[in-house]
C-alpha atoms as a PDB file:
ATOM      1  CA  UNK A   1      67.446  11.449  36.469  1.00  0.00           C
ATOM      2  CA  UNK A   2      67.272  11.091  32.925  1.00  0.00           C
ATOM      3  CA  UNK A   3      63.927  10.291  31.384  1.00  0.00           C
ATOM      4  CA  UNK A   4      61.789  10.683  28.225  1.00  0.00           C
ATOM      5  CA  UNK A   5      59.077  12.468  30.462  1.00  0.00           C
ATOM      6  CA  UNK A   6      58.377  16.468  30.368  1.00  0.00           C
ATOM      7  CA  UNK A   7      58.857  18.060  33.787  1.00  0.00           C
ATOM      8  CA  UNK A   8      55.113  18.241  33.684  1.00  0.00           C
ATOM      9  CA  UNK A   9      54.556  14.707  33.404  1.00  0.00           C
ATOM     10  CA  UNK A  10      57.212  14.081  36.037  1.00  0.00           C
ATOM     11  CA  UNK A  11      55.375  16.267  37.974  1.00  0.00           C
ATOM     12  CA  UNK A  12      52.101  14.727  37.576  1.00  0.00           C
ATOM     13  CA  UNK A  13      53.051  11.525  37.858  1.00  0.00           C
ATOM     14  CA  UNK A  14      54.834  12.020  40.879  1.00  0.00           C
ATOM     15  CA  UNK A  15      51.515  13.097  42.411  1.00  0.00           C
ATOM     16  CA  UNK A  16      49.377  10.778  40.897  1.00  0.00           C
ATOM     17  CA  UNK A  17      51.774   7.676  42.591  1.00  0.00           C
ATOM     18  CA  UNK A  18      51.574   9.134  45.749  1.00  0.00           C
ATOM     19  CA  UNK A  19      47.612   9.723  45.625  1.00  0.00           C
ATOM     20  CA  UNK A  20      48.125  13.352  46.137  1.00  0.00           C
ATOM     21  CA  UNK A  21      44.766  15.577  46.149  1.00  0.00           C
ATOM     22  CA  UNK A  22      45.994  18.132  43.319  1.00  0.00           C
ATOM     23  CA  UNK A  23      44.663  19.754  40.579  1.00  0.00           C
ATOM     24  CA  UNK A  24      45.558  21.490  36.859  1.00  0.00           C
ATOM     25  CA  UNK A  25      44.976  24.960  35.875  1.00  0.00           C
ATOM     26  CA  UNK A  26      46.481  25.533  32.686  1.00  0.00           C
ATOM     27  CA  UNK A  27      46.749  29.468  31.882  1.00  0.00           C
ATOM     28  CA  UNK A  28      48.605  32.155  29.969  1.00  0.00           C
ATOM     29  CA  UNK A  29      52.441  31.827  30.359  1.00  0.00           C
ATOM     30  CA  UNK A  30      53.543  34.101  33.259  1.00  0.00           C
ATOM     31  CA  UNK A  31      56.650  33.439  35.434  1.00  0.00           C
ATOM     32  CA  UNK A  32      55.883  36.733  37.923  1.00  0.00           C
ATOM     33  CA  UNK A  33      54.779  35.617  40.746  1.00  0.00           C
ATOM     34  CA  UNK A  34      51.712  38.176  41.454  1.00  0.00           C
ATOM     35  CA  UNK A  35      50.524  37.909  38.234  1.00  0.00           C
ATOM     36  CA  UNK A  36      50.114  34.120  38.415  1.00  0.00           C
ATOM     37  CA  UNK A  37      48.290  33.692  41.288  1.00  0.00           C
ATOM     38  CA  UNK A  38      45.703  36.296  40.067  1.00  0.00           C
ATOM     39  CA  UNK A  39      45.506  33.740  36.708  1.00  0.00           C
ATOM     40  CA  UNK A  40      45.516  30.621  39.321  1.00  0.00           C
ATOM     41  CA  UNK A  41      43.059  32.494  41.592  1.00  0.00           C
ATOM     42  CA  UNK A  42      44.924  31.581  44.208  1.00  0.00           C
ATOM     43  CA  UNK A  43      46.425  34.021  47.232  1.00  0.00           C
ATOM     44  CA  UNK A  44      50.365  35.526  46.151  1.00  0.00           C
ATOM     45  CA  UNK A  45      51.685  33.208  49.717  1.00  0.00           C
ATOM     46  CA  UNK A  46      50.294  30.299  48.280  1.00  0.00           C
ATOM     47  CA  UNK A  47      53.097  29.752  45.424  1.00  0.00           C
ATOM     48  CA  UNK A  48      55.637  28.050  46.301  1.00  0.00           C
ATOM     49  CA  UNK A  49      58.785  30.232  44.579  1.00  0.00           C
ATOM     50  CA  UNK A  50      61.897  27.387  44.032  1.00  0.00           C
ATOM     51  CA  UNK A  51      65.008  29.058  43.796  1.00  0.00           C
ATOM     52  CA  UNK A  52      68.020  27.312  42.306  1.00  0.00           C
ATOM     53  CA  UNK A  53      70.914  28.160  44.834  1.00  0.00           C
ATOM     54  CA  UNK A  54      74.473  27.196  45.378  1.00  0.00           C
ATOM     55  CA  UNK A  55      77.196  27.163  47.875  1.00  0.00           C
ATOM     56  CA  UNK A  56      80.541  25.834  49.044  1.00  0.00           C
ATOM     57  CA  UNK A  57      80.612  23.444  51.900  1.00  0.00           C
ATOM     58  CA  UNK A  58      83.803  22.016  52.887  1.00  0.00           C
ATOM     59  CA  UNK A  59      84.985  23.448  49.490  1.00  0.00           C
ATOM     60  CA  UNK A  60      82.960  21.855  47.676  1.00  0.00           C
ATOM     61  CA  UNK A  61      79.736  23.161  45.697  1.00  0.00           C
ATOM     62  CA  UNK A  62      76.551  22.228  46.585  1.00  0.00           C
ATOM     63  CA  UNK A  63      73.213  22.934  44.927  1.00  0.00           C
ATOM     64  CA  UNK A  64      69.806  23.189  46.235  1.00  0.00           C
ATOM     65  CA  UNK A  65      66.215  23.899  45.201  1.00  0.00           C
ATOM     66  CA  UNK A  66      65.177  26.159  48.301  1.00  0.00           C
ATOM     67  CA  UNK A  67      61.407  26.571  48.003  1.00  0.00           C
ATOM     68  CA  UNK A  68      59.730  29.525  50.118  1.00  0.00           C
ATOM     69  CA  UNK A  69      56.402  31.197  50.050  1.00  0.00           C
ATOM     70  CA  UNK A  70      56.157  33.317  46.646  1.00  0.00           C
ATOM     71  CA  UNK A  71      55.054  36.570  48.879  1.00  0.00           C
ATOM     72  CA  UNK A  72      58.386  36.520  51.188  1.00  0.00           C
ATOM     73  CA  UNK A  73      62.663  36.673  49.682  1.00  0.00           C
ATOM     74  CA  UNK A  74      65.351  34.239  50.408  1.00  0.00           C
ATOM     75  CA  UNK A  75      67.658  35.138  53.021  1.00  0.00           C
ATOM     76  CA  UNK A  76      70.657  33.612  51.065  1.00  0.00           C
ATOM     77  CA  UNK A  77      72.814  34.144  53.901  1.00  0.00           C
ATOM     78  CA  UNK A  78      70.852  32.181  55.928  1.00  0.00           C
ATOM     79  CA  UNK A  79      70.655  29.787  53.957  1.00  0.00           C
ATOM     80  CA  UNK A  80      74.184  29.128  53.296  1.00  0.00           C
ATOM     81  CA  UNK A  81      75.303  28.884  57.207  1.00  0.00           C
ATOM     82  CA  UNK A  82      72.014  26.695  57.840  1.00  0.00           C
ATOM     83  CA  UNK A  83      73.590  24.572  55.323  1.00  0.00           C
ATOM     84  CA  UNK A  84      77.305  24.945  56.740  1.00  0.00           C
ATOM     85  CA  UNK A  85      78.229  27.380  53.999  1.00  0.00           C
ATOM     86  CA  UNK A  86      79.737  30.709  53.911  1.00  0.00           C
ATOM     87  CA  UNK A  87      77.598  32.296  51.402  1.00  0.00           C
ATOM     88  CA  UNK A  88      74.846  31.381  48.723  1.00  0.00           C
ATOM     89  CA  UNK A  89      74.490  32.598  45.282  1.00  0.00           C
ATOM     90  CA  UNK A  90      71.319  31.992  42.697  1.00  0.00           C
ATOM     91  CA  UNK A  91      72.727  30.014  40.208  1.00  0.00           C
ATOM     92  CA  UNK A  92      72.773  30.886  35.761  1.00  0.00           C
ATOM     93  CA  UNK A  93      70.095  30.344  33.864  1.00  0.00           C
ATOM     94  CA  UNK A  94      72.771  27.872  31.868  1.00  0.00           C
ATOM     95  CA  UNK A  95      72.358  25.718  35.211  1.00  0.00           C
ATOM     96  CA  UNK A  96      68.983  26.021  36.285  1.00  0.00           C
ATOM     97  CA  UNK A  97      68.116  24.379  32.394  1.00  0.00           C
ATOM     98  CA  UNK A  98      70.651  21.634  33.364  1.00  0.00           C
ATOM     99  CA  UNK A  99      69.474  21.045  37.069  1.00  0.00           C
ATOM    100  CA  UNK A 100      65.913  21.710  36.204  1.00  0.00           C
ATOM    101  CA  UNK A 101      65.181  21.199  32.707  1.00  0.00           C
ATOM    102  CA  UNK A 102      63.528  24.148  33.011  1.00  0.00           C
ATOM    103  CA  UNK A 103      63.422  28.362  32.595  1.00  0.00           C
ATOM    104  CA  UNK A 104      63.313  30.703  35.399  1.00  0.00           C
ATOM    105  CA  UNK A 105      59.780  30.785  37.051  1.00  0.00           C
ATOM    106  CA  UNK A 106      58.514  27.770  35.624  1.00  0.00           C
ATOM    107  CA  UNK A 107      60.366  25.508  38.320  1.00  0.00           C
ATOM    108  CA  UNK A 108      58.192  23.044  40.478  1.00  0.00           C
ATOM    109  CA  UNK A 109      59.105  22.469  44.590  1.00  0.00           C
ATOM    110  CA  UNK A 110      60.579  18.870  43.506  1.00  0.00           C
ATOM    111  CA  UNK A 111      64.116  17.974  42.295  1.00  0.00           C
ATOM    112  CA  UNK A 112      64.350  15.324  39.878  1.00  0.00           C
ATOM    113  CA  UNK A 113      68.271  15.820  39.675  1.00  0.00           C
ATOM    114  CA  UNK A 114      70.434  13.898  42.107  1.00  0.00           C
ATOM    115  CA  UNK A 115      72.823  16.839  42.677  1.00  0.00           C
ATOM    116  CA  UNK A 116      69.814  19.181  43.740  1.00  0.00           C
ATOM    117  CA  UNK A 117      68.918  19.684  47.015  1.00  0.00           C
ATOM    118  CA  UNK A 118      65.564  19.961  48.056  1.00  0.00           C
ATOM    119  CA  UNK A 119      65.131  22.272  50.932  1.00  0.00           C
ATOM    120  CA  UNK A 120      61.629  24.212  52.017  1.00  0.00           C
ATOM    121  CA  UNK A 121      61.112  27.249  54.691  1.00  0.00           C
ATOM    122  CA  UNK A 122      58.458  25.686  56.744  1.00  0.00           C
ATOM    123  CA  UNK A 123      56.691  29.084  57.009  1.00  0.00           C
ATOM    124  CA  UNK A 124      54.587  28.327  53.557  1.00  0.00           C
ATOM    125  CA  UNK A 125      53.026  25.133  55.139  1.00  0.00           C
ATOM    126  CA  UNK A 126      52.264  26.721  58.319  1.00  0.00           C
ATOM    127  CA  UNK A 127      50.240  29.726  56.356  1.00  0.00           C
ATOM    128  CA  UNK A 128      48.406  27.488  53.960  1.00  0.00           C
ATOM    129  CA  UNK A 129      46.688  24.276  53.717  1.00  0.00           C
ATOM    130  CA  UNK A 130      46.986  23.914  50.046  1.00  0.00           C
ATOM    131  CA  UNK A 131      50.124  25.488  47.895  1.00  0.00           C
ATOM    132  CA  UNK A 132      50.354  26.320  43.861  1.00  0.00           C
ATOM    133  CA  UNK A 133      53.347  26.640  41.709  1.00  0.00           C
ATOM    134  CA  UNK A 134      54.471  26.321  37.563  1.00  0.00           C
ATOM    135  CA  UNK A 135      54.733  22.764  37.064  1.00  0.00           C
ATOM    136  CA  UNK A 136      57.710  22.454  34.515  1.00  0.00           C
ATOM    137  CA  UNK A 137      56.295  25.165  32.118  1.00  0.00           C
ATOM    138  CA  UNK A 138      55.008  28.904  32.170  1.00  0.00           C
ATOM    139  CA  UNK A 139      51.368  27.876  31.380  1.00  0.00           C
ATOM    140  CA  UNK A 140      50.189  25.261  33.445  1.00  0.00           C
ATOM    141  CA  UNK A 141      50.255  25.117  37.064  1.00  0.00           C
ATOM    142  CA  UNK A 142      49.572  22.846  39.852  1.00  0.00           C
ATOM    143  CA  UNK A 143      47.603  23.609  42.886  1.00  0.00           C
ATOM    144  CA  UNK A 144      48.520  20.916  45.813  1.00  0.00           C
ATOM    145  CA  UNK A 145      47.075  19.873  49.322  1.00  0.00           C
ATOM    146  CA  UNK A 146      50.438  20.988  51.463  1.00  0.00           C
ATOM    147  CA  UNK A 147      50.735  17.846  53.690  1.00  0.00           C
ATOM    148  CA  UNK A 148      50.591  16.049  50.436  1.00  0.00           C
ATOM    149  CA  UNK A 149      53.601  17.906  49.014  1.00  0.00           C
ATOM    150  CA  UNK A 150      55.581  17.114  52.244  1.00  0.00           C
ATOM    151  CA  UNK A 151      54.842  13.483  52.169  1.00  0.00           C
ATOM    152  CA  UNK A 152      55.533  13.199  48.651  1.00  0.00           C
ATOM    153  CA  UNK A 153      58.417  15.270  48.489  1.00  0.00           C
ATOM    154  CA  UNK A 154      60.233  14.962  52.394  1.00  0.00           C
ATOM    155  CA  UNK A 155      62.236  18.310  52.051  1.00  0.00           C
ATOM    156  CA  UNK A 156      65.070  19.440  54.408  1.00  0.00           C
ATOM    157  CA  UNK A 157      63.532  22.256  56.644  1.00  0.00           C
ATOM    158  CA  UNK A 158      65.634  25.742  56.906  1.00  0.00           C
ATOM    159  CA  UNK A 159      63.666  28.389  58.103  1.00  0.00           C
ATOM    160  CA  UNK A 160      65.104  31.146  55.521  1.00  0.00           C
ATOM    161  CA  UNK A 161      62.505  33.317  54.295  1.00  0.00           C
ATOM    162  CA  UNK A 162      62.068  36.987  54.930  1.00  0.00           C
ATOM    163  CA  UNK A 163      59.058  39.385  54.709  1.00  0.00           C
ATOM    164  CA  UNK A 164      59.603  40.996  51.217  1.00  0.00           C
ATOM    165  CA  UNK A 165      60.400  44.496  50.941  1.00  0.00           C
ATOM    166  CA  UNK A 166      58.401  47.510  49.641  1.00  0.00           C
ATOM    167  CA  UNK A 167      61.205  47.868  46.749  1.00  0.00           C
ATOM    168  CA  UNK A 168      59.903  44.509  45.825  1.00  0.00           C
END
């Protein structure tokens, strides 16, 4: 979709059309995860993490926006043979700016690009009634009633998250 509009105001506008109950919290820029939900005040679980992913169905390539619960890691693998792939891979930073119009960690749970596909481990909405992510940018973020998100937003559900590791 090509448009004039920031991916904040996308964002925002989005919501405001589809009378979601959200609200703003601008802060300092931070991408990491932990470290924004302390600035949010919000629990780590809460964020929902988008990941820009790709894979090869059928032979040909197929990206998606998989959004989990910031707390847990993507089980790629999964992901790709939920899909009917082989294998997943996170996509370049080079593509994320061109599927996204945005930088690693500020990316919000919604695709605004045709050849993005949404997709969302349904784990995150059963843990919390409200979720929080970067909306477009590193210093504001958006905190969202969940069954607001998945009326607004209708993603595919894979159930692809894991508990994170220790190492994390």
């Amino acid at each position: 979709m090509v448009t004039d509009k920031t991916v904040f105001e996308q964002v925002v506008a989005l919501l405001s059309a589809g009378e979601a109950r959200f609200r703003v919290i601008e802060h300092p820029a931070e991408g990491r995860c932990e470290a924004v939900a302390a600035l949010r005040g919000t629990e780590q679980g809460q964020g929902a993490k988008a990941l820009v992913c790709q894979t090869r169905i059928d032979g040909i390539k197929q990206y998606i926006l998989a959004v989990l619960a910031a707390d847990r890691q993507a089980d790629l693998q999964r992901l790709a043979a939920e899909l009917g792939g082989k294998k997943a891979s996170l996509v370049s930073p080079a593509e994320i700016a061109t599927l996204t119009a945005c930088v690693p960690g500020a990316i919000p749970p919604f695709s605004f690009h045709s050849q993005l596909k949404l997709v969302a481990d349904p784990e995150l909405f059963d843990r919390y009634d409200e979720i929080a992510f970067n909306a477009g940018d590193l210093t504001r973020s958006v905190v969202l009633d969940a069954q607001d998100y998945l009326r607004i937003a209708t993603p595919a559900f894979i159930r692809f998250a894991r508990t994170a590791s220790m190492a994390d």
